[in-house]
N, C-alpha and C. Protein backbone atom coordinates (compact mmCIF):
# COMPACT_ATOMS: atom_id res chain seq x y z
N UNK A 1 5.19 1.38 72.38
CA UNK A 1 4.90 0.69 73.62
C UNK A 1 5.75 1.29 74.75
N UNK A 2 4.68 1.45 76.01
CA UNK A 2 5.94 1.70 77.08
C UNK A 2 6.29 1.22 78.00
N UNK A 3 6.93 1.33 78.23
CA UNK A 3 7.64 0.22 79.34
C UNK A 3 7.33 0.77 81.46
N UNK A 4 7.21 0.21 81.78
CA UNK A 4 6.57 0.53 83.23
C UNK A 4 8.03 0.88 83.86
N UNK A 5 7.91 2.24 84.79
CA UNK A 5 8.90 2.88 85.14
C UNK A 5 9.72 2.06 86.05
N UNK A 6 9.04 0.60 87.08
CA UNK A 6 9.36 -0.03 87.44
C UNK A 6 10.45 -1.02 87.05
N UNK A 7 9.90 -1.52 85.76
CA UNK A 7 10.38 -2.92 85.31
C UNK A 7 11.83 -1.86 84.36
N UNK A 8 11.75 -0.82 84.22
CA UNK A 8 12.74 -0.30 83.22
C UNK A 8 14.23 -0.01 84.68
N UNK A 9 13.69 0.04 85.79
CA UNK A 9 14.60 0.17 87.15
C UNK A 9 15.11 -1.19 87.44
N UNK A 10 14.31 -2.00 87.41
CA UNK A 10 14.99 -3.81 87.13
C UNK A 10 15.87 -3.88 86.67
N UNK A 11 15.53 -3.48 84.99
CA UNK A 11 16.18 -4.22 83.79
C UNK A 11 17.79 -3.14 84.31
N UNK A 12 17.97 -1.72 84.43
CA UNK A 12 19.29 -0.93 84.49
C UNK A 12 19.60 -1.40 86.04
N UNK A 13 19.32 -2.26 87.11
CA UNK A 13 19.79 -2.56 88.25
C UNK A 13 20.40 -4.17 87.41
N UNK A 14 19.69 -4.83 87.48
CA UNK A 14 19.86 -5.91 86.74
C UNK A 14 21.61 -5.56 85.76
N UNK A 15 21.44 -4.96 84.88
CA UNK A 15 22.83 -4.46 84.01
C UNK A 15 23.69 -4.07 84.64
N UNK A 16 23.82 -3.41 85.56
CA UNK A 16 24.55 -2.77 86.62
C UNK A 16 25.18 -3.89 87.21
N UNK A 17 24.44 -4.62 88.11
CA UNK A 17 25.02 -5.40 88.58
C UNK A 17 25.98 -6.77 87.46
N UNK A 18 25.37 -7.13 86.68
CA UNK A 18 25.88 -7.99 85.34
C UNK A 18 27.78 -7.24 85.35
N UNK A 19 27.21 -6.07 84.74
CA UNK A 19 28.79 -4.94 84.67
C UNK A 19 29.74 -5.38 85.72
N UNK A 20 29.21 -5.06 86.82
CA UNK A 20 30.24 -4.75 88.14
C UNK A 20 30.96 -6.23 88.39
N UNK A 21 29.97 -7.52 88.11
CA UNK A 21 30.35 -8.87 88.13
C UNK A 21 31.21 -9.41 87.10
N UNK A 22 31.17 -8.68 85.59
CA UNK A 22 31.97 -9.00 84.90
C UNK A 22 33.54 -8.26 85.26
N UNK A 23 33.28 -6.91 85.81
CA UNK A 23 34.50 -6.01 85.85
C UNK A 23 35.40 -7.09 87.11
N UNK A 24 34.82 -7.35 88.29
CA UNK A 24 35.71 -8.02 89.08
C UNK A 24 36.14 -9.17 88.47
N UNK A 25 35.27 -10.16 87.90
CA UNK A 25 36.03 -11.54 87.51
C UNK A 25 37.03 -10.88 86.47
N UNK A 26 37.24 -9.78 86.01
CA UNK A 26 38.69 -9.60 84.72
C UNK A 26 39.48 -9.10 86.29
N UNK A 27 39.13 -8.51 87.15
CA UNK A 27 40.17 -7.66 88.36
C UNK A 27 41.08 -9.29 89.09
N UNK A 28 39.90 -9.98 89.20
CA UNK A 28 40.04 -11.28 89.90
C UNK A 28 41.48 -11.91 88.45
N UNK A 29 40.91 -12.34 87.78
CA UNK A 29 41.74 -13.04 86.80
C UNK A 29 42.98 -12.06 86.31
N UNK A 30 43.07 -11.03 86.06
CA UNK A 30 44.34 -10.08 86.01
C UNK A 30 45.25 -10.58 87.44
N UNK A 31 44.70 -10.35 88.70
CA UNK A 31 46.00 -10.28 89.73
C UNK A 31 46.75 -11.81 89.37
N UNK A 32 45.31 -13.14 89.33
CA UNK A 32 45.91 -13.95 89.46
C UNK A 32 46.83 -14.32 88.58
N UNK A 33 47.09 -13.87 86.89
CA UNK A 33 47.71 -14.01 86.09
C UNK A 33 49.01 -13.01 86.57
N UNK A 34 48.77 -11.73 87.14
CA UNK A 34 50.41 -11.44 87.50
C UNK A 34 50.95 -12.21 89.02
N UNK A 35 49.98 -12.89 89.72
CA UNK A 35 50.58 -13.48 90.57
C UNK A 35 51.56 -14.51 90.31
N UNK A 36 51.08 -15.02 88.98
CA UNK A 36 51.92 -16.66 88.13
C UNK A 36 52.78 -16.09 87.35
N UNK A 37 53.58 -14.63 87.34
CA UNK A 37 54.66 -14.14 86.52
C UNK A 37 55.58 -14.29 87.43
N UNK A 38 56.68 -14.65 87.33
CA UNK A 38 58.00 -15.02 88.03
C UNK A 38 58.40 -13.24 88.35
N UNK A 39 59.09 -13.43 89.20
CA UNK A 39 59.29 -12.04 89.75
C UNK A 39 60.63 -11.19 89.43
N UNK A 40 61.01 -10.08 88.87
CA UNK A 40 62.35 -10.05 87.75
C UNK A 40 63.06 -9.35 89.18
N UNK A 41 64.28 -10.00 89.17
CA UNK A 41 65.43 -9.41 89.84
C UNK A 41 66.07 -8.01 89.19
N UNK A 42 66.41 -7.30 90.09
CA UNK A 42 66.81 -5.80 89.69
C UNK A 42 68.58 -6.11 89.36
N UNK A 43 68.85 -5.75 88.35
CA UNK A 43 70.08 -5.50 87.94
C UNK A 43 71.18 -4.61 89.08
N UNK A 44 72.30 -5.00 89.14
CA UNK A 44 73.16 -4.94 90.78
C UNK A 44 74.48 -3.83 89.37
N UNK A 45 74.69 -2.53 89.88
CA UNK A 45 75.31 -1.48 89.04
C UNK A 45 75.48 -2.00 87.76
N UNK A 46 74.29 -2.04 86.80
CA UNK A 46 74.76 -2.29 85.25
C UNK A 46 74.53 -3.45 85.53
N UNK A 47 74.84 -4.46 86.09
CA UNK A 47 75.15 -6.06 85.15
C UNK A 47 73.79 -6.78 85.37
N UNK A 48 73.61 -7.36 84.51
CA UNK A 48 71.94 -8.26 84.38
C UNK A 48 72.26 -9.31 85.75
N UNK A 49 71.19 -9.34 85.96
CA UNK A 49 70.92 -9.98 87.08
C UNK A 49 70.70 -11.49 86.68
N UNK A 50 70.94 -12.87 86.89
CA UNK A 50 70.62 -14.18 86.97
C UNK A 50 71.86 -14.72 87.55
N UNK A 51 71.99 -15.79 87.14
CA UNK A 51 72.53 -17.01 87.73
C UNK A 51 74.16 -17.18 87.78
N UNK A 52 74.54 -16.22 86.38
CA UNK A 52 76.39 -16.40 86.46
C UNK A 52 76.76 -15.05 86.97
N UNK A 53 75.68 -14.29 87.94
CA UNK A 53 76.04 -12.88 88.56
C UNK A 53 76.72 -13.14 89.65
N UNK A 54 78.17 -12.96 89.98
CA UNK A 54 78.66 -13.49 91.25
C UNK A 54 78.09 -12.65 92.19
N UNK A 55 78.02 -13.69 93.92
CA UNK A 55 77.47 -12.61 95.12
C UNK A 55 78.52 -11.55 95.27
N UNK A 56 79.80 -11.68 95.15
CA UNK A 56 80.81 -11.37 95.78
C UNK A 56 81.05 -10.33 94.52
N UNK A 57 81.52 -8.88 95.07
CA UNK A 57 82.03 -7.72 94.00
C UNK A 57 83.41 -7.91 93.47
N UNK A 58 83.95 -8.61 94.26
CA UNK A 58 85.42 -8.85 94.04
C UNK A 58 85.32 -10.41 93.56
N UNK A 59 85.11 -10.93 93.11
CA UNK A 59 85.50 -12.41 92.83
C UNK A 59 86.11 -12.30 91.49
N UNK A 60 85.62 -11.64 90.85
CA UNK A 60 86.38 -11.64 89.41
C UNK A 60 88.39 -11.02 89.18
N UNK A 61 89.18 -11.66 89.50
CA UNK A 61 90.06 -10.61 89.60
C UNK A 61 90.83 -11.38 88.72
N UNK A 62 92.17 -10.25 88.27
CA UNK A 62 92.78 -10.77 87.21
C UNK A 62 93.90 -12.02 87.00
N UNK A 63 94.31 -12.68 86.77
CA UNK A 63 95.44 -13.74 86.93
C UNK A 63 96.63 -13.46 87.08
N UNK A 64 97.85 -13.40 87.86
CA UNK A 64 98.84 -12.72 88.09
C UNK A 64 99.91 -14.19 87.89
């Protein structure tokens, strides 16, 4: 059986478009999933970066 040169231009426009709609909703849902990742602070010479990182370079000094 063959298929009419027409309706066979449907059916691969038709797919095409299906494709391109699935490819954005993963583009769409990827950013928004790295938008909801907390954002990592860069480590300041060597020392891990969070919360017991003093601002100050000098605060740590020895007891005399």
């Amino acid at each position: 059986m063959m298929m009419h040169s027409d309706l066979m231009l449907a059916l691969a426009n038709d797919r095409r478009r299906e494709l391109i709609a699935e490819a954005e909703r993963a583009h769409v849902l990827a950013s928004a999933l790295r938008a909801r990742r907390p954002k990592k602070d860069f480590a300041v010479r060597g020392q891990r970066a969070g919360s017991l990182v003093s601002p100050k370079p000098g605060a740590v000094v020895p007891a005399r």
